[in-house]
Protein backbone atom coordinates (compact mmCIF):
# COMPACT_ATOMS: atom_id res chain seq x y z
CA UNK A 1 0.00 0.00 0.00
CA UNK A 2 1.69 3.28 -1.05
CA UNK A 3 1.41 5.69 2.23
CA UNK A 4 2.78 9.17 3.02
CA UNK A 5 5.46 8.57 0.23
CA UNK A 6 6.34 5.10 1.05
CA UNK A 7 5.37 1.43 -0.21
CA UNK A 8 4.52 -0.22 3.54
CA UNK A 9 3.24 -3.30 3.39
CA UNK A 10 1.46 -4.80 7.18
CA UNK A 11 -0.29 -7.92 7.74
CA UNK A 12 -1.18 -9.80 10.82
CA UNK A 13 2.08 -9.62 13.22
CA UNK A 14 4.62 -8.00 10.80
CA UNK A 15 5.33 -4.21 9.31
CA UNK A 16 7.43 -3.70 5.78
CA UNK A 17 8.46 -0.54 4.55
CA UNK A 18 10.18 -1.61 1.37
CA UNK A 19 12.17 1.32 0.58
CA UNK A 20 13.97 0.41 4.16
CA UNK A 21 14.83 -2.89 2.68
CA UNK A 22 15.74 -1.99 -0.96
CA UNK A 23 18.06 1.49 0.81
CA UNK A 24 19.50 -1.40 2.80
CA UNK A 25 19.96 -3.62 0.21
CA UNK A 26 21.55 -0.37 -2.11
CA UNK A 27 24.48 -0.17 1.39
CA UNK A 28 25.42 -3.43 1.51
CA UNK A 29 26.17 -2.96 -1.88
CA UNK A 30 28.20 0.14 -1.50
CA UNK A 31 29.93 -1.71 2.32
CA UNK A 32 30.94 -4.37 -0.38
CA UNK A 33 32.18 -2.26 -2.92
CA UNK A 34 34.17 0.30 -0.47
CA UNK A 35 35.74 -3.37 0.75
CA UNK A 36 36.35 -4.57 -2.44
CA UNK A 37 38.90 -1.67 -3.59
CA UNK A 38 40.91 -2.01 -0.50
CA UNK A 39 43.33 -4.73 0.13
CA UNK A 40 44.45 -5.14 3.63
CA UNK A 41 47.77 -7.11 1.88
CA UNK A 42 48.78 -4.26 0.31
CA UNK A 43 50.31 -3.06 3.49
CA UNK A 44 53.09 -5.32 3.89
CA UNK A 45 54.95 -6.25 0.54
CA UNK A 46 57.10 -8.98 2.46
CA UNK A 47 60.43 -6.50 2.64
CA UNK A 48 62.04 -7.86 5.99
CA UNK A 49 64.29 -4.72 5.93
CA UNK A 50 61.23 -1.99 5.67
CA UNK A 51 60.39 -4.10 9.09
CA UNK A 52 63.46 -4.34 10.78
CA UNK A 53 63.37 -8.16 11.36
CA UNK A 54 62.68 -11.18 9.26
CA UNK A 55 59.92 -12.47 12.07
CA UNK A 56 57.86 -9.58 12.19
CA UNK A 57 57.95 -9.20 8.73
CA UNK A 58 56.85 -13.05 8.49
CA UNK A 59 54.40 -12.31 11.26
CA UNK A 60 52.71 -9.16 9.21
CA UNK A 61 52.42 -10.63 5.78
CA UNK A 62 51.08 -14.16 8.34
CA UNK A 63 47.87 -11.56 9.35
CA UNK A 64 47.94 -9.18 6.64
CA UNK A 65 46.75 -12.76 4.47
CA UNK A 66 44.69 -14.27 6.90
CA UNK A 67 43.13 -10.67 7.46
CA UNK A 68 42.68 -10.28 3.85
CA UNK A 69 40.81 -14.00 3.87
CA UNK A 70 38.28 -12.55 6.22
CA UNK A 71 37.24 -9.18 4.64
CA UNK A 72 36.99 -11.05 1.63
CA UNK A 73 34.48 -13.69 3.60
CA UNK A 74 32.83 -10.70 4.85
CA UNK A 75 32.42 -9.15 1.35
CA UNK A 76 30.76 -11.66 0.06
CA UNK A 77 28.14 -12.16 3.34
CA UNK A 78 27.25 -8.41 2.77
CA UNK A 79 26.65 -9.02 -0.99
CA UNK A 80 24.53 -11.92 -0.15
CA UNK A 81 22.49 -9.87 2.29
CA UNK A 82 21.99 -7.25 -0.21
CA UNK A 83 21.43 -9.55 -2.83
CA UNK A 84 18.63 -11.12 -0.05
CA UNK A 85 17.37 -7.61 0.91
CA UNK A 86 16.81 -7.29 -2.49
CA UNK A 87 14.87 -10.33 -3.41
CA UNK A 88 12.74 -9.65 -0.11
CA UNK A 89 11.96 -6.10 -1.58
CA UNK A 90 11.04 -7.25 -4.85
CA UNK A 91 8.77 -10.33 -3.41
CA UNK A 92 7.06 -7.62 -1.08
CA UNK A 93 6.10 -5.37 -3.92
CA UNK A 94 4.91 -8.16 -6.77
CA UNK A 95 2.67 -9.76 -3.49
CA UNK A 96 1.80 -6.53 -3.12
CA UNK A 97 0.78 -5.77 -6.67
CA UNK A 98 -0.68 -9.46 -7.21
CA UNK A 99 -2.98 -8.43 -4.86
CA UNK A 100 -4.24 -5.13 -6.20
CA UNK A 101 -5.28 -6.80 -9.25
CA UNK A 102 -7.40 -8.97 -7.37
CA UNK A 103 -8.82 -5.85 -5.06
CA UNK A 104 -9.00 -3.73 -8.24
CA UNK A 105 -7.05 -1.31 -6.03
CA UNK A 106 -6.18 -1.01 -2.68
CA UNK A 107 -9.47 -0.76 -0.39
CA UNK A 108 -8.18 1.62 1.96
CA UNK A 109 -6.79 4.38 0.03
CA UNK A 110 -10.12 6.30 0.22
CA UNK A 111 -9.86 5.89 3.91
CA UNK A 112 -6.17 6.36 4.26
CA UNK A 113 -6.32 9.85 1.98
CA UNK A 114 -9.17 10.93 4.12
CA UNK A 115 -6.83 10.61 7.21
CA UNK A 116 -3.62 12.04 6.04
C-alpha cells in the first residue's frame, strides 16, 4: 500500500516498509564495494628490511593474508544480504501488486487519503 510517500506493506504480526529494505539492500552494496577496492595485503609487501626483522615481517604478511581471507568472507556475506534484501523487496512489492489486481485497487486508500 503506497502511504505518506512510502510502499509499507502490514499484515497480521509484521510491518514492511520496502524502501527500508531496498536502501538497505543499495548499502550493503556500497559496504561491499568500499571493501572490495581495498586490500588489507597491500600493506606489507614482504620486505624484511622496511620491518626491521625477518619475524615480524613473516608475522605481518602471516595476518595481513589471513586478514585479507576474512574481509573477503565478509564481502561476500554483505553481498549476499543485499542480494537477499533485495529479493525480499522485490517479493514484497509483486505480493503486493498481485494483490491489487485482485482488489481492483487497494481498499483503503479512500480511507487512508481521508486521514492524512
Amino acid at each position: 500500500m503506497w502511504c505518506m510517500g512510502a510502499w509499507l506493506l502490514d499484515g497480521a504480526g509484521f510491518h514492511v516498509d520496502v524502501e527500508v529494505l531496498e536502501t538497505a539492500a543499495r548499502a550493503m552494496g556500497e559496504i561491499a564495494a568500499d571493501q572490495n577496492a581495498s586490500e588489507l595485503a597491500e600493506l606489507c609487501d614482504g620486505d624484511a628490511q622496511a620491518i626491521g626483522s625477518d619475524v615480524m615481517c613473516e608475522a605481518l604478511v602471516s595476518f595481513c593474508e589471513t586478514m585479507s581471507q576474512s574481509i573477503d568472507y565478509l564481502v561476500d556475506k554483505a553481498e549476499e544480504t543485499g542480494e537477499g534484501l533485495s529479493e525480499a523487496a522485490r517479493t514484497y512489492r509483486e505480493a503486493d501488486h498481485a494483490a491489487m489486481q485482485q482488489l481492483g485497487g487497494d481498499p483503503a486508500a479512500a480511507v487512508m487519503d481521508e486521514q492524512f
